[in-house]
C-alpha atoms as a PDB file:
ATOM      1  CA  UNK A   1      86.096  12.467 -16.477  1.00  0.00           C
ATOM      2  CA  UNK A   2      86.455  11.406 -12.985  1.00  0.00           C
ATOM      3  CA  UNK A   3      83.802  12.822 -10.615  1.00  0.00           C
ATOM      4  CA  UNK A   4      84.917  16.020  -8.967  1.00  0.00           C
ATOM      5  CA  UNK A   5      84.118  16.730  -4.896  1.00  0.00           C
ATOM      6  CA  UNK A   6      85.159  20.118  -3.238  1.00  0.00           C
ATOM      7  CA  UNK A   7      85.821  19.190   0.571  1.00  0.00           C
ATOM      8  CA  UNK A   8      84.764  22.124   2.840  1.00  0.00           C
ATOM      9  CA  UNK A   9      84.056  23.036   6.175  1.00  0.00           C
ATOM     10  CA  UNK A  10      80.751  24.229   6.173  1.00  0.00           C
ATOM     11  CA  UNK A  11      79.036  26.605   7.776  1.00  0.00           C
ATOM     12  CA  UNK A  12      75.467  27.454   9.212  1.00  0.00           C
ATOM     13  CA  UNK A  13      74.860  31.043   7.030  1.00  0.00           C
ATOM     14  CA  UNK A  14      72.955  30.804   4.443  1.00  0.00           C
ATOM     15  CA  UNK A  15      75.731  33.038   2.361  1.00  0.00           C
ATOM     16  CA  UNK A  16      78.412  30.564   2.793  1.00  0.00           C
ATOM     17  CA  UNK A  17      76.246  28.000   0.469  1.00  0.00           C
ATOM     18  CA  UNK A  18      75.717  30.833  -1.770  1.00  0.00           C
ATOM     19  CA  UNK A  19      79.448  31.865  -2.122  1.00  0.00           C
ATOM     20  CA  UNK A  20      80.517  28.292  -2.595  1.00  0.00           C
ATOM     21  CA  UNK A  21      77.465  28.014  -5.449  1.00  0.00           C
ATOM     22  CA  UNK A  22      79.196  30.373  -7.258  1.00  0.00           C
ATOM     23  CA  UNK A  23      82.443  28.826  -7.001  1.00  0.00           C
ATOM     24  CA  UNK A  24      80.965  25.988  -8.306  1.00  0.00           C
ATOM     25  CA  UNK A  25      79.182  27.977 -11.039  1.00  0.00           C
ATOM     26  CA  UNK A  26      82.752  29.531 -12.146  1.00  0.00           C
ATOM     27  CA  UNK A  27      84.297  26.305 -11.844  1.00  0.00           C
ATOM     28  CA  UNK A  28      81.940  24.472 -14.480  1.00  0.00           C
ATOM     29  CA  UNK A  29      82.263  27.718 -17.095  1.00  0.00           C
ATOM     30  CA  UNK A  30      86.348  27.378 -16.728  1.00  0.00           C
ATOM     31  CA  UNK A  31      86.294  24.039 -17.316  1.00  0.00           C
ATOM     32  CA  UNK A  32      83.171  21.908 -18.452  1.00  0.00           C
ATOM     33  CA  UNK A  33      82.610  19.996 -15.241  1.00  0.00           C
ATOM     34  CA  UNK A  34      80.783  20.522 -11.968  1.00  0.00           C
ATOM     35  CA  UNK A  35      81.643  19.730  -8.289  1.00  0.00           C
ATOM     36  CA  UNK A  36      80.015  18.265  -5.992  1.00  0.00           C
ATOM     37  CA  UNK A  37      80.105  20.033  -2.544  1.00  0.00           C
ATOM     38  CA  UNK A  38      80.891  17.705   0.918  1.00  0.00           C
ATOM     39  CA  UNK A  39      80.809  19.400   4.130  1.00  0.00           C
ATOM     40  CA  UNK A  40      82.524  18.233   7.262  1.00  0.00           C
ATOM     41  CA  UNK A  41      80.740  20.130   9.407  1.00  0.00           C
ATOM     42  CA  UNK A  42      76.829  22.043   9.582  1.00  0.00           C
ATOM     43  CA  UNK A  43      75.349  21.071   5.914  1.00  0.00           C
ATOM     44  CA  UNK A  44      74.387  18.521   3.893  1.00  0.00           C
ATOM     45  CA  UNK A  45      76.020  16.406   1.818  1.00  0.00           C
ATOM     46  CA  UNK A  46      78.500  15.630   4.500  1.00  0.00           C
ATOM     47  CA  UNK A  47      81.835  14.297   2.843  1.00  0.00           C
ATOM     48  CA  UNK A  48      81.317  10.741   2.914  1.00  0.00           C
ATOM     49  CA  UNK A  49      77.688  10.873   1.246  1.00  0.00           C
ATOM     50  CA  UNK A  50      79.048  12.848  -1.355  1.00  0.00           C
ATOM     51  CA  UNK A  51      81.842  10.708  -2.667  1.00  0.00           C
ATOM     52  CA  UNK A  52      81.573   8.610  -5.632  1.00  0.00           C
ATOM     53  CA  UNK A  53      84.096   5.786  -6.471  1.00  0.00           C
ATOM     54  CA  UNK A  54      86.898   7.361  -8.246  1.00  0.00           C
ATOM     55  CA  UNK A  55      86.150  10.797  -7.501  1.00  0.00           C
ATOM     56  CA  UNK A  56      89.355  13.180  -7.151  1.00  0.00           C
ATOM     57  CA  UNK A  57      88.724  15.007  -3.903  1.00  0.00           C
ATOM     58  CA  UNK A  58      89.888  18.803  -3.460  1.00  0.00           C
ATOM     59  CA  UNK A  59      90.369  20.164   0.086  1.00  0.00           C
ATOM     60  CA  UNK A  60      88.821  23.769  -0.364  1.00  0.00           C
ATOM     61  CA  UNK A  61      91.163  25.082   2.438  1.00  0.00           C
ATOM     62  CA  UNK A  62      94.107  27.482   2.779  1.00  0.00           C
ATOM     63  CA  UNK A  63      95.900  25.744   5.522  1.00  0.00           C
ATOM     64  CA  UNK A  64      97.502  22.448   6.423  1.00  0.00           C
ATOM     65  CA  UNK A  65      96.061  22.204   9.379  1.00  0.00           C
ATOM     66  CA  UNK A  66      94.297  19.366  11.120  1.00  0.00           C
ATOM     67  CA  UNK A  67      90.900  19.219   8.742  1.00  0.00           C
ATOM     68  CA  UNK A  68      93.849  19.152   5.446  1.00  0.00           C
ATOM     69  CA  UNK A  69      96.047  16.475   7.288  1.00  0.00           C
ATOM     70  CA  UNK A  70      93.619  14.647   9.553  1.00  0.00           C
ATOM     71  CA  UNK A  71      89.672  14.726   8.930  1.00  0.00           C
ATOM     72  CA  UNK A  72      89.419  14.802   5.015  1.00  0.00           C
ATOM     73  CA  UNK A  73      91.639  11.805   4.825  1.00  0.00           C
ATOM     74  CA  UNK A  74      90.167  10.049   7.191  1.00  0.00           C
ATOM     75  CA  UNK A  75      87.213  10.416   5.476  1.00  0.00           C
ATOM     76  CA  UNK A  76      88.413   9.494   2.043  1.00  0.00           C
ATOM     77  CA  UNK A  77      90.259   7.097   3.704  1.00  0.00           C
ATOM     78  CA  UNK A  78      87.239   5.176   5.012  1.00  0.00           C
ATOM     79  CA  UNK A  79      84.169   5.846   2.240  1.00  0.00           C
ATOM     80  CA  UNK A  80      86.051   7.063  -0.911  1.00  0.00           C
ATOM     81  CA  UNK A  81      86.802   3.769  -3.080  1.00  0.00           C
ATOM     82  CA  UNK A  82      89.017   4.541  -5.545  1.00  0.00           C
ATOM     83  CA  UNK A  83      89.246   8.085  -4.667  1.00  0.00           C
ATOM     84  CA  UNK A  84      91.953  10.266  -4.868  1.00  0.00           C
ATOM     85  CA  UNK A  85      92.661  13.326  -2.448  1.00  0.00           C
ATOM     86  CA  UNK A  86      94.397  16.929  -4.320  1.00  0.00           C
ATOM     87  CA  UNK A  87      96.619  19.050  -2.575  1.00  0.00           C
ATOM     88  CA  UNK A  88      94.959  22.156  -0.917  1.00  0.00           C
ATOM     89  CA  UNK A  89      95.296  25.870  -1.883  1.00  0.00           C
ATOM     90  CA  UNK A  90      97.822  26.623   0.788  1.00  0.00           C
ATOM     91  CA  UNK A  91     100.402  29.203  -0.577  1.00  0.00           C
ATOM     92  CA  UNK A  92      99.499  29.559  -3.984  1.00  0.00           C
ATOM     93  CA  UNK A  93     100.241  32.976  -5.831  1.00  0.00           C
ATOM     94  CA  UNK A  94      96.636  32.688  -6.809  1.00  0.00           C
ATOM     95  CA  UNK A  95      95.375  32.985  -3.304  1.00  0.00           C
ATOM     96  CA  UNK A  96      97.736  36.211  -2.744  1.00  0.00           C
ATOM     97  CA  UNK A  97      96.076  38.472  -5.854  1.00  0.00           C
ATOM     98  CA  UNK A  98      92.269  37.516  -4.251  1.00  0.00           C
ATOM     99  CA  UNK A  99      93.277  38.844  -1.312  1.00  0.00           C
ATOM    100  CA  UNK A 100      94.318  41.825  -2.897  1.00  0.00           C
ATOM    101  CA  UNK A 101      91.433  41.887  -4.972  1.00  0.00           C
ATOM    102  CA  UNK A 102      89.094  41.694  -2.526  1.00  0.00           C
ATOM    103  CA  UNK A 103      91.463  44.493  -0.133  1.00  0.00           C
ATOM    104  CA  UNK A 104      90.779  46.645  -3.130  1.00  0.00           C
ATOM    105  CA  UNK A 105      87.108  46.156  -3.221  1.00  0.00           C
ATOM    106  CA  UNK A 106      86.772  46.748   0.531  1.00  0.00           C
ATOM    107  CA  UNK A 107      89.054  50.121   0.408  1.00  0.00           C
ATOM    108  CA  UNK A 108      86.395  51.479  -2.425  1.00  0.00           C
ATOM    109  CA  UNK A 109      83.975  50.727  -0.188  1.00  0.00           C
ATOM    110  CA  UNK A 110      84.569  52.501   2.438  1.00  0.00           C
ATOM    111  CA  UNK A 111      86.160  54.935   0.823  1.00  0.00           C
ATOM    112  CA  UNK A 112      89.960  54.591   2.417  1.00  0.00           C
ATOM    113  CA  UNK A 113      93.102  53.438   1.096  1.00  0.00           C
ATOM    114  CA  UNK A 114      95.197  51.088   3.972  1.00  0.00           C
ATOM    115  CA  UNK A 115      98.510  52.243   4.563  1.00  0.00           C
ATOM    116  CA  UNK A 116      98.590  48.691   6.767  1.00  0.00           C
ATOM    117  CA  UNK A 117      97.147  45.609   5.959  1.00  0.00           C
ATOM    118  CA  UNK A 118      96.248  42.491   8.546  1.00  0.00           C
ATOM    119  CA  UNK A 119      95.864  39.128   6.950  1.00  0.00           C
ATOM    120  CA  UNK A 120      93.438  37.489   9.119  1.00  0.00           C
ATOM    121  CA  UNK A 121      93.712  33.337   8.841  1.00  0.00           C
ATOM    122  CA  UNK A 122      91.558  30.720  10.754  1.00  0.00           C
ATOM    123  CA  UNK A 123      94.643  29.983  12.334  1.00  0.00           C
ATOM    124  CA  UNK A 124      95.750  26.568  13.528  1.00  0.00           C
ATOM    125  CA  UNK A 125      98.012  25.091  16.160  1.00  0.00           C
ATOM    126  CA  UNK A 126      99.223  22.252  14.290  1.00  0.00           C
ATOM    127  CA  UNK A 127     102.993  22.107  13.425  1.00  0.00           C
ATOM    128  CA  UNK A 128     102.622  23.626   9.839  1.00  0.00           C
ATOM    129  CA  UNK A 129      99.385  24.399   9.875  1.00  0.00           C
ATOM    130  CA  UNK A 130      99.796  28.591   9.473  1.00  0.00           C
ATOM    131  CA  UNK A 131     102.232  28.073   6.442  1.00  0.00           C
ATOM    132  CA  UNK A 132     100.112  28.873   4.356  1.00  0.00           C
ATOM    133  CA  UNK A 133      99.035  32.338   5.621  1.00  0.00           C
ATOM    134  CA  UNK A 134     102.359  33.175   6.310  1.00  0.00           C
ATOM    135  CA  UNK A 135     103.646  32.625   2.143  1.00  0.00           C
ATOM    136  CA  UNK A 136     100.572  34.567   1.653  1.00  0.00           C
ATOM    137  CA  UNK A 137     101.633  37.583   3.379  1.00  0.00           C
ATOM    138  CA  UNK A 138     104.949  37.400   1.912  1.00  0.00           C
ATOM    139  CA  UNK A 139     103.252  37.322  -1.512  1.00  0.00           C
ATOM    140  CA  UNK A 140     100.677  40.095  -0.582  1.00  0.00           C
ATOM    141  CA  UNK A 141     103.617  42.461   0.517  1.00  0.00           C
ATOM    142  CA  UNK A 142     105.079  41.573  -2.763  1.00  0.00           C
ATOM    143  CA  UNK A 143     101.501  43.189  -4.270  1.00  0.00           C
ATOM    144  CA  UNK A 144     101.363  45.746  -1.866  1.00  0.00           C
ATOM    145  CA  UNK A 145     104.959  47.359  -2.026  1.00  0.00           C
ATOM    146  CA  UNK A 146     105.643  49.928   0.907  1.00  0.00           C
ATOM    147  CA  UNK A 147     102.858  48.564   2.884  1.00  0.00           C
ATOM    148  CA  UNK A 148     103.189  46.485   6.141  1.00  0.00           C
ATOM    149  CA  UNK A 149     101.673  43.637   6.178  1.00  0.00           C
ATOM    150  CA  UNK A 150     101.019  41.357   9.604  1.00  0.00           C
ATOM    151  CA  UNK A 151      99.491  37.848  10.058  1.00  0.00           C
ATOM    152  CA  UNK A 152      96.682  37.139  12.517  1.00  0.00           C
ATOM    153  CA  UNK A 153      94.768  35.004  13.333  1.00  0.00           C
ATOM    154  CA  UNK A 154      90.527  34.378  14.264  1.00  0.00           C
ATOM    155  CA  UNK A 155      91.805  30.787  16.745  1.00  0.00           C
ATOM    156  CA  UNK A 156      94.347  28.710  18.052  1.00  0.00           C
ATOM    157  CA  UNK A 157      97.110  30.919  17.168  1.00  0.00           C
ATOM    158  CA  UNK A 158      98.213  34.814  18.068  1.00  0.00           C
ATOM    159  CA  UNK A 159      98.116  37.654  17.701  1.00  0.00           C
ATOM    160  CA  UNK A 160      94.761  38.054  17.302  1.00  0.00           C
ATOM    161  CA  UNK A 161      93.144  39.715  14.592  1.00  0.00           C
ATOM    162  CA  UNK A 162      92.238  42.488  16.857  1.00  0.00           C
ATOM    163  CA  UNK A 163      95.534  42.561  18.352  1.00  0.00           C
ATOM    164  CA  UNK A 164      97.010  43.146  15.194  1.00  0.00           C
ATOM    165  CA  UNK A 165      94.733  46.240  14.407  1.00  0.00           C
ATOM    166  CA  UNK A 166      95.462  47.726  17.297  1.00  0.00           C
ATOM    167  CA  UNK A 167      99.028  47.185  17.169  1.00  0.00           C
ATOM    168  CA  UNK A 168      99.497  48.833  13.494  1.00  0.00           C
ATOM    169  CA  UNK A 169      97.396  51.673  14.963  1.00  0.00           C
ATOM    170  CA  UNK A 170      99.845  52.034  18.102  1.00  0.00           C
ATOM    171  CA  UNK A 171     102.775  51.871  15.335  1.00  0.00           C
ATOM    172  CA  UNK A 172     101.254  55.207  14.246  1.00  0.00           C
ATOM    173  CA  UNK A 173      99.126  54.043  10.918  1.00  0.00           C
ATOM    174  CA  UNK A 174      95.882  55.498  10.539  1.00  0.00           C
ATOM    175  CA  UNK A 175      94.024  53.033   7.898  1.00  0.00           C
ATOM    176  CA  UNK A 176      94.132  49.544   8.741  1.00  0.00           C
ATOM    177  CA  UNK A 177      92.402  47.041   6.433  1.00  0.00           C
ATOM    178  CA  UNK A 178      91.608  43.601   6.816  1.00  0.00           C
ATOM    179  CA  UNK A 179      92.471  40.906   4.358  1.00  0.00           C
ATOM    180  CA  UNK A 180      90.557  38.187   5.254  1.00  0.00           C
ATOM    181  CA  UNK A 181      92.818  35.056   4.236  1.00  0.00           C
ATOM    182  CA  UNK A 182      89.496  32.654   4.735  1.00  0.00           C
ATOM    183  CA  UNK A 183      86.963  31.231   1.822  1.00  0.00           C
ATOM    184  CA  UNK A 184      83.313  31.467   2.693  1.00  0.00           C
ATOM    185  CA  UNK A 185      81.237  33.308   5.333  1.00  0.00           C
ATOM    186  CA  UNK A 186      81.158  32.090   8.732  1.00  0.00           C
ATOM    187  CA  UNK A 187      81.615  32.972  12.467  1.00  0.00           C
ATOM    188  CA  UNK A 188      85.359  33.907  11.673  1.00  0.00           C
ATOM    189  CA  UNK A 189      83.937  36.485   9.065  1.00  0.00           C
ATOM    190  CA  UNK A 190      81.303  37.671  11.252  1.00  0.00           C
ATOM    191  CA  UNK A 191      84.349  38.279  13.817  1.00  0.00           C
ATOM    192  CA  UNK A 192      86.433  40.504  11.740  1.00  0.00           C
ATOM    193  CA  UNK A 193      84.133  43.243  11.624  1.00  0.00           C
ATOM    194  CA  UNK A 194      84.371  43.562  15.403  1.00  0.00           C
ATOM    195  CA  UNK A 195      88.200  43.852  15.077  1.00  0.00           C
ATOM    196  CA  UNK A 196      88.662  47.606  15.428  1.00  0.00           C
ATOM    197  CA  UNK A 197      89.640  47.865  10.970  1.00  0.00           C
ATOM    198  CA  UNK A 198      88.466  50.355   8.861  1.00  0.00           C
ATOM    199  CA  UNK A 199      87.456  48.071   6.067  1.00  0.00           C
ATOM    200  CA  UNK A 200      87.382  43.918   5.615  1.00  0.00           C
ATOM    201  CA  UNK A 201      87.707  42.223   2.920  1.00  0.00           C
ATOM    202  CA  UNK A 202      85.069  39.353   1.736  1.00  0.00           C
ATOM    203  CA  UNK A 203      85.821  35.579   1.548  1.00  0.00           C
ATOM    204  CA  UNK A 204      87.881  34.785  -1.626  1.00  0.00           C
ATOM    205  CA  UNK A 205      85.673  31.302  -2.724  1.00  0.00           C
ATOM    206  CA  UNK A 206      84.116  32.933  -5.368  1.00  0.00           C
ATOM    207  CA  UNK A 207      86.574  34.907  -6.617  1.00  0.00           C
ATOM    208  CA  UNK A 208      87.680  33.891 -10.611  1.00  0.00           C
ATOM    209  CA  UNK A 209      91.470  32.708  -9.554  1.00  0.00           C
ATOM    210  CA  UNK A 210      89.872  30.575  -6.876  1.00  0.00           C
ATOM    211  CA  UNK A 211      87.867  28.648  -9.708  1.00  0.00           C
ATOM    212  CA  UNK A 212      91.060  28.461 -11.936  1.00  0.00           C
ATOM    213  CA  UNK A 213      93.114  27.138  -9.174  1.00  0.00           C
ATOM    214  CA  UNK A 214      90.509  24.575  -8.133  1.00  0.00           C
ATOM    215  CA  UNK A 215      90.041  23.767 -11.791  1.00  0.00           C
ATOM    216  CA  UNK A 216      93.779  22.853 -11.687  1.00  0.00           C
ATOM    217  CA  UNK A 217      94.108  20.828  -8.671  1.00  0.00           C
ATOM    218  CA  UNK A 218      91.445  18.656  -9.904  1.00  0.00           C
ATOM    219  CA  UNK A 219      93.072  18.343 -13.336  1.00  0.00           C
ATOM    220  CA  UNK A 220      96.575  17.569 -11.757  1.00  0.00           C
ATOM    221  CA  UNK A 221      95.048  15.163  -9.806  1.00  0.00           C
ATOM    222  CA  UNK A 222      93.215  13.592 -12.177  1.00  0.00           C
ATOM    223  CA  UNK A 223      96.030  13.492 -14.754  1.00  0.00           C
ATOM    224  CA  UNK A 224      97.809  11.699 -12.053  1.00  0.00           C
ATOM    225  CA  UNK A 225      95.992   8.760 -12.514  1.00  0.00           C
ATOM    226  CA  UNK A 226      96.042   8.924 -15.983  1.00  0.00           C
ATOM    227  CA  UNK A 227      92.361  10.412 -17.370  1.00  0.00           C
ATOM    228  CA  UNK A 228      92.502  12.239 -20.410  1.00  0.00           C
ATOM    229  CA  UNK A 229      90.483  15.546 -19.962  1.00  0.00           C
ATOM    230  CA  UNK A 230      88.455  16.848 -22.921  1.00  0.00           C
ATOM    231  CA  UNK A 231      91.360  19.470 -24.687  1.00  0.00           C
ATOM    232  CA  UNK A 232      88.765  22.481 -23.764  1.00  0.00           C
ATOM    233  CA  UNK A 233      88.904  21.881 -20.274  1.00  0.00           C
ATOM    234  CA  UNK A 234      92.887  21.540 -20.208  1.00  0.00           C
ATOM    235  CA  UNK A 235      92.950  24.867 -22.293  1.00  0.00           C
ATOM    236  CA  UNK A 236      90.224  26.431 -19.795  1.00  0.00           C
ATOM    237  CA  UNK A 237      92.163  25.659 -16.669  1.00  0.00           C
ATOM    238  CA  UNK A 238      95.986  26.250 -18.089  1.00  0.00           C
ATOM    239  CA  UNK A 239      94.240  30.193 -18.839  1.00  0.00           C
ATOM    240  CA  UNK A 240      92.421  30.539 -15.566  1.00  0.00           C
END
């Protein structure tokens, strides 16, 4: 099998290597192989020191915004011989039942059911670039019937996150969770709790339909260019 490199962002907390460890640790259950973590920003291996030649690169990002479209290929680009780049997770159904996973999870926490939900995204201002947080708020109302649903954003982009909250509460709703539409810990994480909610949701990285849809853009990829994978990981990621 071709080598397998999950292209992140990175960040300074110590969680954020911890959630993506698991990741990787689901990932290599589902399907028999392992990534290999490259960071574009804060930790080590950056993404050019951990490409291999031949190595099919997944973008661990929801968006399509100028890391997806500009930096990772760039990098690739320039150090990855032979390597080929996957799509991203942007808009996949997938990505719509972590988040409301993970808005379950925080409800039971604290002990509240939302009757309003804001899907917080990194945001981006490049043409494009919030597509995928807006699909995913189509597909979360979808989850969610009877409850509003409104897209904010931590940068770049508005409302804010914080705007949002405060909005749904002027609208007259009294539980207002946040469904945090990111991967990993970071300062966008940190931020959310300071947005006026009465529950957040983790990062989705490590949640079990994140592996199975990484699993699968490496395996489309990779059948792409014509590699045979071993039939238990082709069973493993078809079921994830």
């Amino acid at each position: 099998m071709r080598p397998f490199v999950l292209a992140v962002h990175g960040s300074s907390l110590p969680t954020a290597a911890a959630t993506l460890e698991r990741l990787c640790d689901a990932v290599e259950s589902l399907g028999g192989i392992r990534p290999v973590v490259g960071h574009l920003d804060h930790q080590a291996p950056s993404l050019a020191e951990a490409l291999s030649e031949g190595a099919v690169v997944v973008p661990l990002l929801l968006g399509d915004g100028y890391h997806r479209t500009v930096d990772i290929p760039a990098v690739v680009a320039e150090h990855g011989t032979g390597c080929l780049l996957a799509r991203g997770l942007s808009g996949e159904p997938a990505i719509a039942v972590a988040l409301r996973d993970r808005l379950r999870e925080a409800e039971e926490r604290a002990g509240v059911r939302a009757d309003a939900v804001v899907l917080a995204a990194a945001g981006s201002a490049r043409p494009g670039g919030n597509d995928g947080a807006l699909v995913a708020a189509r597909q979360l109302r979808l989850l969610l019937p009877g409850v509003p649903v409104r897209t904010a954003y931590c940068s770049a982009a508005e409302p804010s996150v914080a705007e949002a909250v405060a909005g749904l509460r002027g609208a007259g709703h009294r539980r207002v969770v946040v469904a945090a539409h990111l991967l990993a810990p970071g300062r966008f994480t940190l931020a959310l709790g300071l947005a006026g909610a009465d529950a957040v949701g983790s990062p989705l990285a490590d949640h079990s339909g994140v592996a199975g849809l990484v699993l699968r853009r490496y395996e489309a990829a990779a059948l792409r260019l014509g590699v045979s994978l071993s039939p238990e990981t082709t069973l493993l990621s078809e079921a994830a």
